[in-house]
Protein backbone atom coordinates (compact mmCIF):
# COMPACT_ATOMS: atom_id res chain seq x y z
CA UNK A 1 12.71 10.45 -34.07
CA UNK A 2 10.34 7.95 -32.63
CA UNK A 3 13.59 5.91 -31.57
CA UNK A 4 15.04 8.97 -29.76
CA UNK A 5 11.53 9.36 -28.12
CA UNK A 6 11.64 5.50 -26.91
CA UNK A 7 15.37 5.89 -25.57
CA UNK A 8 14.39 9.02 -23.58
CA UNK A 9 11.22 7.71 -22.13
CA UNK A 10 12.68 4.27 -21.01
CA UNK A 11 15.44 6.49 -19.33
CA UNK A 12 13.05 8.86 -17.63
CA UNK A 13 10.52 5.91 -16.64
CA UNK A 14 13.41 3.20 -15.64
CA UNK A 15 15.81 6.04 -13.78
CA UNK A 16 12.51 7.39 -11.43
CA UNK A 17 11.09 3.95 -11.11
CA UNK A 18 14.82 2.79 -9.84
CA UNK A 19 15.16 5.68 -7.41
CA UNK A 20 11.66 5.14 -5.99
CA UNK A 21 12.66 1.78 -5.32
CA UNK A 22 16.13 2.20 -3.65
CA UNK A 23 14.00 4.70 -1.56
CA UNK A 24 12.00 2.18 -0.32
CA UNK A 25 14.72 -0.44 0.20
CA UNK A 26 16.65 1.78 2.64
CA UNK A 27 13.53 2.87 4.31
CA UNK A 28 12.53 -0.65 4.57
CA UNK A 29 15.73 -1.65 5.46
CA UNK A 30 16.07 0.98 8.51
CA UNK A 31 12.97 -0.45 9.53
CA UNK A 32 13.87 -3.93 9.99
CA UNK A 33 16.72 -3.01 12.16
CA UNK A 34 14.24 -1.08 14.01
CA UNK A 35 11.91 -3.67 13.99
CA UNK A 36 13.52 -7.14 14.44
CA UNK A 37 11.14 -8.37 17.07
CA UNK A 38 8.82 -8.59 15.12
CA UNK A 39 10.35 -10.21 12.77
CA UNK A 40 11.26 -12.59 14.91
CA UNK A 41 7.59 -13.19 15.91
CA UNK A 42 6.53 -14.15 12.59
CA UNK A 43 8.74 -17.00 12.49
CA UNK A 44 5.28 -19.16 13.33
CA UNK A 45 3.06 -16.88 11.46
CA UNK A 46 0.20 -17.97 8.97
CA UNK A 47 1.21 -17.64 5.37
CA UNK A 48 -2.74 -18.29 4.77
CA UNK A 49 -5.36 -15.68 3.78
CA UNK A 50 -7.19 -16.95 6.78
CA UNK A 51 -5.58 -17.30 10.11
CA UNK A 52 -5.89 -21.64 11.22
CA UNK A 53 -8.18 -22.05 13.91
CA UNK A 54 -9.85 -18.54 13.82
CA UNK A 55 -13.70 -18.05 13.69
CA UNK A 56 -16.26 -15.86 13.95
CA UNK A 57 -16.51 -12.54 11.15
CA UNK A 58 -13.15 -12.04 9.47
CA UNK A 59 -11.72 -9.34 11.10
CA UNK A 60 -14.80 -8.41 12.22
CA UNK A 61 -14.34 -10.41 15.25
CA UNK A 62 -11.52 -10.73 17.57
CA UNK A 63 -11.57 -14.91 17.35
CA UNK A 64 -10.49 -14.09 13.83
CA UNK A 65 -8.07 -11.53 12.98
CA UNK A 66 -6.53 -10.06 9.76
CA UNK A 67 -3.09 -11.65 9.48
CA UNK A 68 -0.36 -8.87 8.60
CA UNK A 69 3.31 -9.35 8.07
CA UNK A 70 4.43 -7.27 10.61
CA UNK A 71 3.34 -3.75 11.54
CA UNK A 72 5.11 -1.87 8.60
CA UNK A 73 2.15 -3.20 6.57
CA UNK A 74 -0.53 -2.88 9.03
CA UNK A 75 -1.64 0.64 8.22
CA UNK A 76 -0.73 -0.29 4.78
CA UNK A 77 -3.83 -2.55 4.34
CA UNK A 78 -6.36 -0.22 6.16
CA UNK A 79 -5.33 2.75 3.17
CA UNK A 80 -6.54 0.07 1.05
CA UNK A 81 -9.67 -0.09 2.28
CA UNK A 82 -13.26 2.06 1.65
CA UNK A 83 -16.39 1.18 2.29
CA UNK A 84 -18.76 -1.59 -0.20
CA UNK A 85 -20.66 1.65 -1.00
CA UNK A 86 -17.20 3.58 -2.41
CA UNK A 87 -16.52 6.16 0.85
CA UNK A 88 -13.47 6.60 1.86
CA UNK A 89 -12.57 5.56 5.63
CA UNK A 90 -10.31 6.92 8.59
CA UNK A 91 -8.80 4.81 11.46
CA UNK A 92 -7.74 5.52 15.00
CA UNK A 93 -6.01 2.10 16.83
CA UNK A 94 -7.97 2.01 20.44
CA UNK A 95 -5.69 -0.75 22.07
CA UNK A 96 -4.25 -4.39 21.81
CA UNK A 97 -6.21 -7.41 22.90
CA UNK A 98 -5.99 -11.33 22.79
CA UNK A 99 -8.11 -14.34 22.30
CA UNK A 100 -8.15 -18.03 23.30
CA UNK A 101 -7.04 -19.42 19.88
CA UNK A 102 -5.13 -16.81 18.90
CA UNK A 103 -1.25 -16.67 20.03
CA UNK A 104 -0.33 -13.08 19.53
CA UNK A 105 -1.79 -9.98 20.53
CA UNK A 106 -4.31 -8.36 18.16
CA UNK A 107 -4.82 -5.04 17.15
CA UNK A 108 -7.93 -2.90 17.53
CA UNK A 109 -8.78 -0.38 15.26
CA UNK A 110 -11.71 1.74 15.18
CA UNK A 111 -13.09 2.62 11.66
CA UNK A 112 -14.66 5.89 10.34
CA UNK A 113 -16.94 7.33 7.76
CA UNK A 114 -17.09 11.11 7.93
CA UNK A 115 -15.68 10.98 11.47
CA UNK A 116 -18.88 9.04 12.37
CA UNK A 117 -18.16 5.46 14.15
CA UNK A 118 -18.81 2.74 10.68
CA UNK A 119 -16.86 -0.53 12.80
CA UNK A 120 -14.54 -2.10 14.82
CA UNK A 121 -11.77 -4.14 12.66
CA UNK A 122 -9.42 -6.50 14.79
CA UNK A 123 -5.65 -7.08 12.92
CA UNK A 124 -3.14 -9.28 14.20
CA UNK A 125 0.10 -8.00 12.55
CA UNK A 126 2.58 -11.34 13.69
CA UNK A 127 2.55 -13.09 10.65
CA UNK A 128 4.24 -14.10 7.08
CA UNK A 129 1.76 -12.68 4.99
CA UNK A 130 -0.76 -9.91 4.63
CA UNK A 131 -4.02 -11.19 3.86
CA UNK A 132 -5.70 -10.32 0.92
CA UNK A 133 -8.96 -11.13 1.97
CA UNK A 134 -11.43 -8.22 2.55
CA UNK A 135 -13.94 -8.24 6.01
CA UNK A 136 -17.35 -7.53 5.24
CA UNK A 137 -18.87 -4.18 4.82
CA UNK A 138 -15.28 -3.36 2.76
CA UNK A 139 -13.53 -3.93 -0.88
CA UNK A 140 -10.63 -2.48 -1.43
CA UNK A 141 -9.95 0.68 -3.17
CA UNK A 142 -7.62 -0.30 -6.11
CA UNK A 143 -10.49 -2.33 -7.82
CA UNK A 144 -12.95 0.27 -8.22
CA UNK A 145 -11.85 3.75 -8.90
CA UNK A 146 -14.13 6.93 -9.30
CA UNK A 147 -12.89 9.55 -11.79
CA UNK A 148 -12.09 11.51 -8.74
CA UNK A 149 -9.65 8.82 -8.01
CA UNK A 150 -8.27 8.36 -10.92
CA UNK A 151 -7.56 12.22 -11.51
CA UNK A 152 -5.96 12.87 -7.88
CA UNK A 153 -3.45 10.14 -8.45
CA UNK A 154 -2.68 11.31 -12.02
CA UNK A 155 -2.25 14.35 -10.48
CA UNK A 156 -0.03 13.35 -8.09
CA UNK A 157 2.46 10.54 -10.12
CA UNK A 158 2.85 13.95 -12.44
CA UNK A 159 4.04 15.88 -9.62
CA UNK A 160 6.27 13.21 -8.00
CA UNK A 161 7.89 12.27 -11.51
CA UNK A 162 8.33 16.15 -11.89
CA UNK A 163 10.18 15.85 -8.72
CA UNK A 164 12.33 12.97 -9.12
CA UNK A 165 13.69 13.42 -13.26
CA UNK A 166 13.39 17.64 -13.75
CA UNK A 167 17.32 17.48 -13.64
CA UNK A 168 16.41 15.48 -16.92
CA UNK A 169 15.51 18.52 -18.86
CA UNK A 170 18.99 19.57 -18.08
CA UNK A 171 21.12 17.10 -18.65
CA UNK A 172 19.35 14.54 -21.12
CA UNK A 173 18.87 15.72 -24.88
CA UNK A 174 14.77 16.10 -24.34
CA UNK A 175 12.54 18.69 -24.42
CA UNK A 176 9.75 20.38 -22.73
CA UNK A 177 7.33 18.73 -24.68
CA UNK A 178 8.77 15.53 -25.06
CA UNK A 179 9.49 15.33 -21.55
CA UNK A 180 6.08 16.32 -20.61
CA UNK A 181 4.50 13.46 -22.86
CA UNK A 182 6.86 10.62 -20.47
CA UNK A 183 5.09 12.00 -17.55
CA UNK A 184 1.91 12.10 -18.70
CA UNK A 185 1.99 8.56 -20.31
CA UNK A 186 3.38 8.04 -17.26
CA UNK A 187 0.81 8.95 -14.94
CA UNK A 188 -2.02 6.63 -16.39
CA UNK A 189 -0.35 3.52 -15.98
CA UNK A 190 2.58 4.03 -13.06
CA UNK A 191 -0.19 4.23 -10.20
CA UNK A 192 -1.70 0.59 -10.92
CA UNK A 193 1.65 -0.30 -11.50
CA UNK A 194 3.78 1.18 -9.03
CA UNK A 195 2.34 0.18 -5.48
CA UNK A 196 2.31 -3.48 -6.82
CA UNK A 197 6.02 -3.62 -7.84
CA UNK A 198 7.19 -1.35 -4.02
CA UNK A 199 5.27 -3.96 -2.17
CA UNK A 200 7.25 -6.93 -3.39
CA UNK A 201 10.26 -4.77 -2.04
């Protein structure tokens, strides 16, 4: 019994974690062919946290940019971000700009709280590596979770898995209720999991 159970829930968990991940290879792939400039442009790109020969506030400031590999994972890193008090942020890009020590254009983003102006963040997105450095006045959101959090995305890994294995029910020997336990072990671990595993994609 408990083997059955094992065998069904690796199928379940491996088959949806698979297809989420070819999803993202084609997508990504599409994109690069899309997008080969700026691949191209991060041939001389920072690999560093920190881009050399920037000062001034981290990202704060335009002498010293966020690095980002590339813009596919430029709005990436802004979802990541909420305020050092916990609230959550929106983002509207006002323009491009450049500065003396700094070789590619920069992005300008303006940051909000409640659609009230919180700060400008500057992101140059030309390089090997996304930074995982944080500018002042932010943390990012995957460290700290509220319970709010943490039941909206256990909410939504239920409904996605629902989405991507309900031919299971049909085709596997599993039942309601052991299929419903996968999903729901599921959903507490896949979110921490998940967006870790995708990125390295």
């Amino acid at each position: 019994m408990i083997i059955h159970f094992f065998i069904n829930y690796l199928t379940v968990t491996l088959t949806f974690t698979g297809i989420l991940l070819v999803v993202r290879w084609i997508i990504y792939n599409k994109n690069l062919k899309k997008e080969d400039l700026f691949h191209l442009l991060t041939k001389e790109g920072t690999t560093k946290n920190v881009i050399p020969g920037g000062y001034g506030e981290f990202g704060l400031e335009i002498t010293n940019p966020i690095p980002i590999h590339t813009h596919f994972e430029l709005e990436d890193y802004l979802y990541n971000l909420i305020t050092i008090n916990g609230e959550h942020i929106s983002f509207n890009r006002i323009g491009s700009g450049t500065a003396p020590n700094i070789k590619n254009p920069i992005d300008v983003y303006e940051i909000f709280i409640d659609h009230n102006f919180y700060k400008k963040l500057y992101l140059c997105p030309y390089h090997k590596k996304t930074s995982k450095k944080i500018p002042k006045g932010f943390k990012n959101k995957y460290i700290e979770y509220t319970n709010k959090d943490l039941v909206a995305n256990f909410l939504a890994m239920l409904l996605v898995q629902v989405l991507f294995t309900f031919y299971y029910l049909f085709f596997l020997e599993i039942g309601i209720l052991e299929y419903s336990i996968c999903l729901i072990i599921n959903s507490f671990w896949l979110p921490f999991v998940l967006p870790k595993i995708i990125k390295k994609v």
